[in-house]
C-alpha atoms as a PDB file:
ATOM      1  CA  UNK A   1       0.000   0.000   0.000  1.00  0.00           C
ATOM      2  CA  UNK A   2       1.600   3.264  -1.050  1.00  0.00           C
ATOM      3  CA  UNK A   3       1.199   6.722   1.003  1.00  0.00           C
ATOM      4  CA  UNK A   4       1.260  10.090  -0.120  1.00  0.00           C
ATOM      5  CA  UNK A   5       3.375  12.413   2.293  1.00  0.00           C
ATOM      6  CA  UNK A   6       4.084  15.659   1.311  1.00  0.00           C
ATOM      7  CA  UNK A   7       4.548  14.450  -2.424  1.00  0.00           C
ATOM      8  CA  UNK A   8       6.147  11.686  -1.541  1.00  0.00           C
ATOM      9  CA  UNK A   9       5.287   7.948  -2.434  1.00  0.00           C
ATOM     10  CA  UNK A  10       6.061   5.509   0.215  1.00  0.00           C
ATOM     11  CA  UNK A  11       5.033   2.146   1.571  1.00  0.00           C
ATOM     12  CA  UNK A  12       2.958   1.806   4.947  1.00  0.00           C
ATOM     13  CA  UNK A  13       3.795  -0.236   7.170  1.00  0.00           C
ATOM     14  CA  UNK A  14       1.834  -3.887   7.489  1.00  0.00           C
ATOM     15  CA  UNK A  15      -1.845  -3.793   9.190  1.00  0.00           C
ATOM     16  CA  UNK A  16      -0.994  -6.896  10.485  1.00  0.00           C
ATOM     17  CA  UNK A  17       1.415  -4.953  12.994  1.00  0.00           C
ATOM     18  CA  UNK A  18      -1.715  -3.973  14.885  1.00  0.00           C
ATOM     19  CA  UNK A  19      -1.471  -7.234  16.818  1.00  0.00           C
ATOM     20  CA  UNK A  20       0.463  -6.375  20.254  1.00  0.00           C
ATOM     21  CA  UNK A  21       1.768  -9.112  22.208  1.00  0.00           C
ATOM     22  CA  UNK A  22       3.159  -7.106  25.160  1.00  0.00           C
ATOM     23  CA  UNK A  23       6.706  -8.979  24.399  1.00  0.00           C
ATOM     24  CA  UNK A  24       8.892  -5.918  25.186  1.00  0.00           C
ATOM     25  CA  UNK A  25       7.005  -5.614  28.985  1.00  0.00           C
ATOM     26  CA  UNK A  26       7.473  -8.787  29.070  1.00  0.00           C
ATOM     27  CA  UNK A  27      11.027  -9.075  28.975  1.00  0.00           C
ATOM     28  CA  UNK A  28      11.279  -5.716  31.468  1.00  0.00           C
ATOM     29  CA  UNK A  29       8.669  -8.206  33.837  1.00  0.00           C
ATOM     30  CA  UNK A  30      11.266 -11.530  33.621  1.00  0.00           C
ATOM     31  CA  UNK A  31      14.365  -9.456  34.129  1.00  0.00           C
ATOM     32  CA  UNK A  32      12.948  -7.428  37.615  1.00  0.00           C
ATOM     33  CA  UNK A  33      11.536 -10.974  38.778  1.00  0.00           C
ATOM     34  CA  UNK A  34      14.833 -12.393  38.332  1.00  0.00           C
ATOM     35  CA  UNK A  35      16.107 -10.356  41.730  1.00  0.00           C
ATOM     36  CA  UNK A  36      12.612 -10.105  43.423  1.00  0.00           C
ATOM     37  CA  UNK A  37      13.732 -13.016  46.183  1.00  0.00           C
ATOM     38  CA  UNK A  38      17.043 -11.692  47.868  1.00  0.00           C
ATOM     39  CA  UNK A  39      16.972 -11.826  51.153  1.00  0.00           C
ATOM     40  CA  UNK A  40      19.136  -9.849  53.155  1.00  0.00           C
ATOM     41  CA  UNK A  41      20.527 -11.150  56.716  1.00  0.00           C
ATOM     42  CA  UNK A  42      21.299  -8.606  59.841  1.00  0.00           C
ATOM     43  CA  UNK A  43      23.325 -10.536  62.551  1.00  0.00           C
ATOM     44  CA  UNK A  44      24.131 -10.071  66.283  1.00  0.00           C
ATOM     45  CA  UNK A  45      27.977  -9.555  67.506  1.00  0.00           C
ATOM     46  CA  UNK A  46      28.575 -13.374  68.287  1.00  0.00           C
ATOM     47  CA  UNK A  47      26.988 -13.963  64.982  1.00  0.00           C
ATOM     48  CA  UNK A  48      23.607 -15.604  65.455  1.00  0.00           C
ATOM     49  CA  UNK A  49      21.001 -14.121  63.176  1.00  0.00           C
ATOM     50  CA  UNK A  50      18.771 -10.762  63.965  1.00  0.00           C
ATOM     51  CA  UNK A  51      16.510 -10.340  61.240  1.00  0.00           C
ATOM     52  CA  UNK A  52      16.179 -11.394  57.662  1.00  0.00           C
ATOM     53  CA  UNK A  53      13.793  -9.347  55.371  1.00  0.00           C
ATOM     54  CA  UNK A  54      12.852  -9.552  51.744  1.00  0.00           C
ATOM     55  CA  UNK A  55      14.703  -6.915  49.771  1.00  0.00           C
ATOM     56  CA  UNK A  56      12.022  -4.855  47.529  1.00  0.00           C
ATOM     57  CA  UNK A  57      12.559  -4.029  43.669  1.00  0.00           C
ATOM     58  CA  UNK A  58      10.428  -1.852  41.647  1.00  0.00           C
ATOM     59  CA  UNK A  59      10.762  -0.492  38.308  1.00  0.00           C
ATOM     60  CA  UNK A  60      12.158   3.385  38.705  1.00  0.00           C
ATOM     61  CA  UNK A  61      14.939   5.323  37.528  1.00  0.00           C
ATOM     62  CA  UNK A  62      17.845   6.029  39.514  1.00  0.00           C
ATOM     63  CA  UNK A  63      17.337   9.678  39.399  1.00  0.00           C
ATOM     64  CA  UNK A  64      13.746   9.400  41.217  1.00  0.00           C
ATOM     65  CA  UNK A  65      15.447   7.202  44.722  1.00  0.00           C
ATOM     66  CA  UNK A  66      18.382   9.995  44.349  1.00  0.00           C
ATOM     67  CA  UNK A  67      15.272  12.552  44.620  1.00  0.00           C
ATOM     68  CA  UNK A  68      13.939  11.006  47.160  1.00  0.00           C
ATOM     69  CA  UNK A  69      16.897   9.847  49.718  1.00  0.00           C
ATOM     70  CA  UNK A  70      18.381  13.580  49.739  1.00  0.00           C
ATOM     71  CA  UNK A  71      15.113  15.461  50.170  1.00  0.00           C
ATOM     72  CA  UNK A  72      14.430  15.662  54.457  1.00  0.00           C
ATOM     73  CA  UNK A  73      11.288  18.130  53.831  1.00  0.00           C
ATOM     74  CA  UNK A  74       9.013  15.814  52.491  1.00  0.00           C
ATOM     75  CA  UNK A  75       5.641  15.020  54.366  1.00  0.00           C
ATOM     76  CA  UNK A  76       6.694  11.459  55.118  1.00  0.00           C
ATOM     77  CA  UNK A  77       7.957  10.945  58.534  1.00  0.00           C
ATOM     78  CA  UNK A  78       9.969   7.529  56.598  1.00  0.00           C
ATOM     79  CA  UNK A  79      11.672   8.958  53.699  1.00  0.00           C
ATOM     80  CA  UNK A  80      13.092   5.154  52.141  1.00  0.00           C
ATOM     81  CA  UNK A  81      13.525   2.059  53.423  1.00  0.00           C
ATOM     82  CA  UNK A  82      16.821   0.382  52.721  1.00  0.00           C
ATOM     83  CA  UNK A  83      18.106  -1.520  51.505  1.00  0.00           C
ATOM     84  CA  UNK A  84      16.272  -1.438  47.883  1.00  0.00           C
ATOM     85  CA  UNK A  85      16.487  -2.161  44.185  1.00  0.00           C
ATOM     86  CA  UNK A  86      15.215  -0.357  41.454  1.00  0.00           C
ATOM     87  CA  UNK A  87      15.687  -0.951  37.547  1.00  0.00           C
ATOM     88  CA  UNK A  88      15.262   0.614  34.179  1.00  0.00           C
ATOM     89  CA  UNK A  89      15.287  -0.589  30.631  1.00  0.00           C
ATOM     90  CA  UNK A  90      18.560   2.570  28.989  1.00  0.00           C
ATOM     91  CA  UNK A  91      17.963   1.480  25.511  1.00  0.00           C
ATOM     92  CA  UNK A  92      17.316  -1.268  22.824  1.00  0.00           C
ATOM     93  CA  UNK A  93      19.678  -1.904  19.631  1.00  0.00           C
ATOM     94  CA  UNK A  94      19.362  -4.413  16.621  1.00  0.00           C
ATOM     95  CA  UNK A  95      21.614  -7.390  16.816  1.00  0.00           C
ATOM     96  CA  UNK A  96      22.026  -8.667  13.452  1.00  0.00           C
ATOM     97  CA  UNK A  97      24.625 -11.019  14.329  1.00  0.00           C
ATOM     98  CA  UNK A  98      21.572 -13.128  15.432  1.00  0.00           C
ATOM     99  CA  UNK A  99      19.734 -12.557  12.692  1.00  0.00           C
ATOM    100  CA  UNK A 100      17.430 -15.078  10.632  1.00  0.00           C
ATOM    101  CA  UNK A 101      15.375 -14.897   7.369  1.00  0.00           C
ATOM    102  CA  UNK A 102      13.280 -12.183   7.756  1.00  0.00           C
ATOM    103  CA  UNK A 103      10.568 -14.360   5.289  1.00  0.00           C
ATOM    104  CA  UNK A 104      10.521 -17.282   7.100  1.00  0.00           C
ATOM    105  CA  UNK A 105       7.420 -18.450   8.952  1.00  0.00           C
ATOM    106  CA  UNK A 106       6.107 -21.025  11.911  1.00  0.00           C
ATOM    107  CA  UNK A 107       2.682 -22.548  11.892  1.00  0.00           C
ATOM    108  CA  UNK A 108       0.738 -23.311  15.239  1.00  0.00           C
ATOM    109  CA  UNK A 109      -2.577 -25.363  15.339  1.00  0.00           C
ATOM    110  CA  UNK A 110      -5.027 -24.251  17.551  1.00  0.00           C
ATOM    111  CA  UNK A 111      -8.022 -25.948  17.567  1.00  0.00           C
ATOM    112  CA  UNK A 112      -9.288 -26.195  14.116  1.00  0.00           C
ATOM    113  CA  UNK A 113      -7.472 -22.897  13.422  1.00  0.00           C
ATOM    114  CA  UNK A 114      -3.687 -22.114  11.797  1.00  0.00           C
ATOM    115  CA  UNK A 115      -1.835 -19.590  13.110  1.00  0.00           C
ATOM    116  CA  UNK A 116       1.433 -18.392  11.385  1.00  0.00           C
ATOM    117  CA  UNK A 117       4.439 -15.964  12.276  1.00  0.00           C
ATOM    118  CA  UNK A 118       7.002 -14.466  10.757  1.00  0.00           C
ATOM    119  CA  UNK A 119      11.080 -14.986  12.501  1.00  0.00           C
ATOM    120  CA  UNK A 120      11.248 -13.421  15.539  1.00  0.00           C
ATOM    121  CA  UNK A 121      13.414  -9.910  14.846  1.00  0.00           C
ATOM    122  CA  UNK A 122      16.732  -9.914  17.247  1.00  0.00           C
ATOM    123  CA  UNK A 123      16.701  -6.997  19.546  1.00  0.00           C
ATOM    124  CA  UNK A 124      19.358  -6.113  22.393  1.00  0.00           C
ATOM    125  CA  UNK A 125      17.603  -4.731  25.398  1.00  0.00           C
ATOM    126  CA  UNK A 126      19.796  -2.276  27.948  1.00  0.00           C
ATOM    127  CA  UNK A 127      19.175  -2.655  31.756  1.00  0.00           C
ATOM    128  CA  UNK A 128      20.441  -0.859  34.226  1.00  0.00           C
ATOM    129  CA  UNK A 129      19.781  -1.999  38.052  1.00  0.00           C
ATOM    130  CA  UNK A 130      20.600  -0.348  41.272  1.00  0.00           C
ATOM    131  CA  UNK A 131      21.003  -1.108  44.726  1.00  0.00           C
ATOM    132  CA  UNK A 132      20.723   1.697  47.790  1.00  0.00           C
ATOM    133  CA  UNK A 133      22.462   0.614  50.855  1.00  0.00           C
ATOM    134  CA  UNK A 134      22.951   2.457  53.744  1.00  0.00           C
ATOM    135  CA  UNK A 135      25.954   0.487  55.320  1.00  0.00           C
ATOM    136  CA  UNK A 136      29.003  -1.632  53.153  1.00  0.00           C
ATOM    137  CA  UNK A 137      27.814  -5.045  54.768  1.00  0.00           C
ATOM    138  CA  UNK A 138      24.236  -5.256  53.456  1.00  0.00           C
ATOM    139  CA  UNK A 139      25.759  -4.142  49.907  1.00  0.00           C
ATOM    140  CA  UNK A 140      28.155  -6.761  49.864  1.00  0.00           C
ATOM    141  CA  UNK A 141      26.154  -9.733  51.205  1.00  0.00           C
ATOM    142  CA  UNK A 142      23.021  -8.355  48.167  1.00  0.00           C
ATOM    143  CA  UNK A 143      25.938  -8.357  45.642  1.00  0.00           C
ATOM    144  CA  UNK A 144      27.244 -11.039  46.458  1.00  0.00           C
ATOM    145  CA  UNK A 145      23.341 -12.967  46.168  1.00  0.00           C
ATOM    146  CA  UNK A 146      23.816 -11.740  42.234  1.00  0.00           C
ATOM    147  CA  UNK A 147      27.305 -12.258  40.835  1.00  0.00           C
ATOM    148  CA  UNK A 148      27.897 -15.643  40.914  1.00  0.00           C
ATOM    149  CA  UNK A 149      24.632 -16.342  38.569  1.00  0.00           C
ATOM    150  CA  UNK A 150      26.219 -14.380  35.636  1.00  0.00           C
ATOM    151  CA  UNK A 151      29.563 -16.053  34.234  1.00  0.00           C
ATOM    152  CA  UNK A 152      28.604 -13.778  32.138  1.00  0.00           C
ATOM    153  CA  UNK A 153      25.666 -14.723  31.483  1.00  0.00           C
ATOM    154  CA  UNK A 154      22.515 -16.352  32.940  1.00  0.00           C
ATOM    155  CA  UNK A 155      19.532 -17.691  30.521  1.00  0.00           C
ATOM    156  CA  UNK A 156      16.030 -17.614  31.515  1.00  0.00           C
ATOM    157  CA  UNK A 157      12.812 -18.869  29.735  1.00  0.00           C
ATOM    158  CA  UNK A 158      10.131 -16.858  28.637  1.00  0.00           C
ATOM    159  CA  UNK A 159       6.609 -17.025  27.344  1.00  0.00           C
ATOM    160  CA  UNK A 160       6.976 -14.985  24.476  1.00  0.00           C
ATOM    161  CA  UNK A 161       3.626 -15.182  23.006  1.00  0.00           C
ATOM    162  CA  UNK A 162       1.206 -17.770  24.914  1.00  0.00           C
ATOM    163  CA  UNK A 163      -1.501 -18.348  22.019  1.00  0.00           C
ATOM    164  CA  UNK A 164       0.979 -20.126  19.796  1.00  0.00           C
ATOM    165  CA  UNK A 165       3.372 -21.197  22.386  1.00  0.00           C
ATOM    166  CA  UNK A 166       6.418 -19.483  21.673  1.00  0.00           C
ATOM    167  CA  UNK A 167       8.711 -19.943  24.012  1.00  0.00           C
ATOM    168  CA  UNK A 168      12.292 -18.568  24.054  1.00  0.00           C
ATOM    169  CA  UNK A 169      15.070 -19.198  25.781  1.00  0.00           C
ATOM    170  CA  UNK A 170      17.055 -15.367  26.150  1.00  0.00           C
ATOM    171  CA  UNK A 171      19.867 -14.651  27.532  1.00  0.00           C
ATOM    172  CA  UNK A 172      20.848 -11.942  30.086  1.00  0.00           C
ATOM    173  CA  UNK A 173      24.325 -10.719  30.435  1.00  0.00           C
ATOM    174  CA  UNK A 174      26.266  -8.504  33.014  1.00  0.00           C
ATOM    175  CA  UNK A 175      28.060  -6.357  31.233  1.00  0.00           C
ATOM    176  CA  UNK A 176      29.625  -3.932  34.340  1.00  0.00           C
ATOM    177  CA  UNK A 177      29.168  -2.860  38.027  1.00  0.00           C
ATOM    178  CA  UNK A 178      29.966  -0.134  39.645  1.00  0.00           C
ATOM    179  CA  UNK A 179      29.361   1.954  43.071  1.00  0.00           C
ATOM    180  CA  UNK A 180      29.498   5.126  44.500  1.00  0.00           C
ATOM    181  CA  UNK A 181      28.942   6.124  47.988  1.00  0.00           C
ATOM    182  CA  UNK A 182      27.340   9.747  48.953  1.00  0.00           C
ATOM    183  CA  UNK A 183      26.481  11.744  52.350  1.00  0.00           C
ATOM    184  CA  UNK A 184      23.980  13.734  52.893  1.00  0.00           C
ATOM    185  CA  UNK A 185      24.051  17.218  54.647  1.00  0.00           C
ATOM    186  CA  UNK A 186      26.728  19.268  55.437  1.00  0.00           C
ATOM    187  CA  UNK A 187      30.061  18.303  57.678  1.00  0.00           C
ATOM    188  CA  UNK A 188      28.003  19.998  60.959  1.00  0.00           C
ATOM    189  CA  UNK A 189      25.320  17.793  60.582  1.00  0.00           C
ATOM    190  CA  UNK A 190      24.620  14.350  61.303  1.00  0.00           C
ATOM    191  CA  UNK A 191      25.499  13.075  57.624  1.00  0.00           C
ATOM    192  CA  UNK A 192      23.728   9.940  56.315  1.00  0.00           C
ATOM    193  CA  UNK A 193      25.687   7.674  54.238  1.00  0.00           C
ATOM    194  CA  UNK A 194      23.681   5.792  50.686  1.00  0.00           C
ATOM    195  CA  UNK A 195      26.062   3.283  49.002  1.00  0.00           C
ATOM    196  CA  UNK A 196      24.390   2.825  45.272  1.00  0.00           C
ATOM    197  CA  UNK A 197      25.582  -0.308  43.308  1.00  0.00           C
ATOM    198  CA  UNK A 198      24.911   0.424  39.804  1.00  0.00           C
ATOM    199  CA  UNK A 199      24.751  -2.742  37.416  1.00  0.00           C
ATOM    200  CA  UNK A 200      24.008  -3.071  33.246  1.00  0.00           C
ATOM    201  CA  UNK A 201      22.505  -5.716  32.104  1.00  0.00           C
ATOM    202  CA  UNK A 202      22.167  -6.777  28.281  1.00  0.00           C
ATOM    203  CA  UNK A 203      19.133  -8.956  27.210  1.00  0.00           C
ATOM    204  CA  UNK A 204      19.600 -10.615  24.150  1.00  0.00           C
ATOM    205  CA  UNK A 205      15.845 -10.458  23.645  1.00  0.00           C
ATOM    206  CA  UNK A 206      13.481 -10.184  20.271  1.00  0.00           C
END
């Protein structure tokens, strides 16, 4: 189908593109879930344990927890609770290194009705997650909960598009990690320390 813009002849894109299967959300959904059961352990001087909580993630961007752990005024009597994770999908490239024919197509019976799609298109998805400590021993014992997973890499499965059963098994690699540590308020005051991990993630999605 050919469209006129400003004089111009040019081919619309496919109607068929109307059908949304969520995939992208979905891949932000399995990569958060994928830390949403560290625990974190407080112990007593000789060692025994003293608490043990769930450590919360949410999907936020760095900037907003910043915001919020350096602003006393707010209403809130409880600013943040720490420790915490947040993460944000940075950006998305094409990876054509993974790339198949773009023609090609599966078939899936359902019922007494056939189904077809086209080759799932390659995409690299950009994560960035962050963890807000307030002391060095909580960050460690969090990061420590994470690393050894990715050697780089760890693979998860995930339910691409239900009504045909596409399944797909995606990689998700670490590609750096870094921290910083900041105080809040000036030397007079009673300064409050926030240790924020900082770790990118690449999902070789589609």
């Amino acid at each position: 189908r050919l469209l006129t813009v400003t004089g111009v002849q040019t081919c619309a894109l496919p109607i068929l593109m109307a059908a949304y299967n969520r995939i992208i959300r979905k891949i932000a959904l399995a990569f958060g879930d994928l830390f949403s059961n560290i625990n974190c352990i407080r112990f007593n001087p000789d060692l025994s344990e003293e608490e043990r909580f769930l450590v919360p993630i949410e999907y936020a961007a760095k900037e907003l927890y910043v915001r919020r752990l350096s602003d006393p005024d707010l209403s809130k009597k409880v600013q943040i609770t720490l420790p915490r994770l947040s993460y944000e999908m940075t950006g998305l490239s094409y990876d054509s290194s993974r790339k198949q024919i773009t023609n090609n197509k599966q078939f899936f019976q359902n019922g007494t009705s056939l189904s077809q799609v086209y080759s799932p298109v390659p995409y690299d998805f950009d994560f960035s997650m962050y963890l807000y400590v307030r002391n060095i021993e909580d960050a460690n014992q969090i990061i420590e909960h994470i690393l050894p997973f990715f050697t780089p890499d760890y693979t998860v499965k995930v339910n691409l598009i239900p009504e045909m059963g596409i399944i797909k098994e995606i990689p998700i690699i670490l590609k750096s990690t870094d921290f910083s540590i900041d105080y809040e308020g000036g030397f007079n005051d009673n300064d409050t320390r926030v240790i924020i991990w900082t770790l990118t993630f690449t999902v070789k999605g589609f």
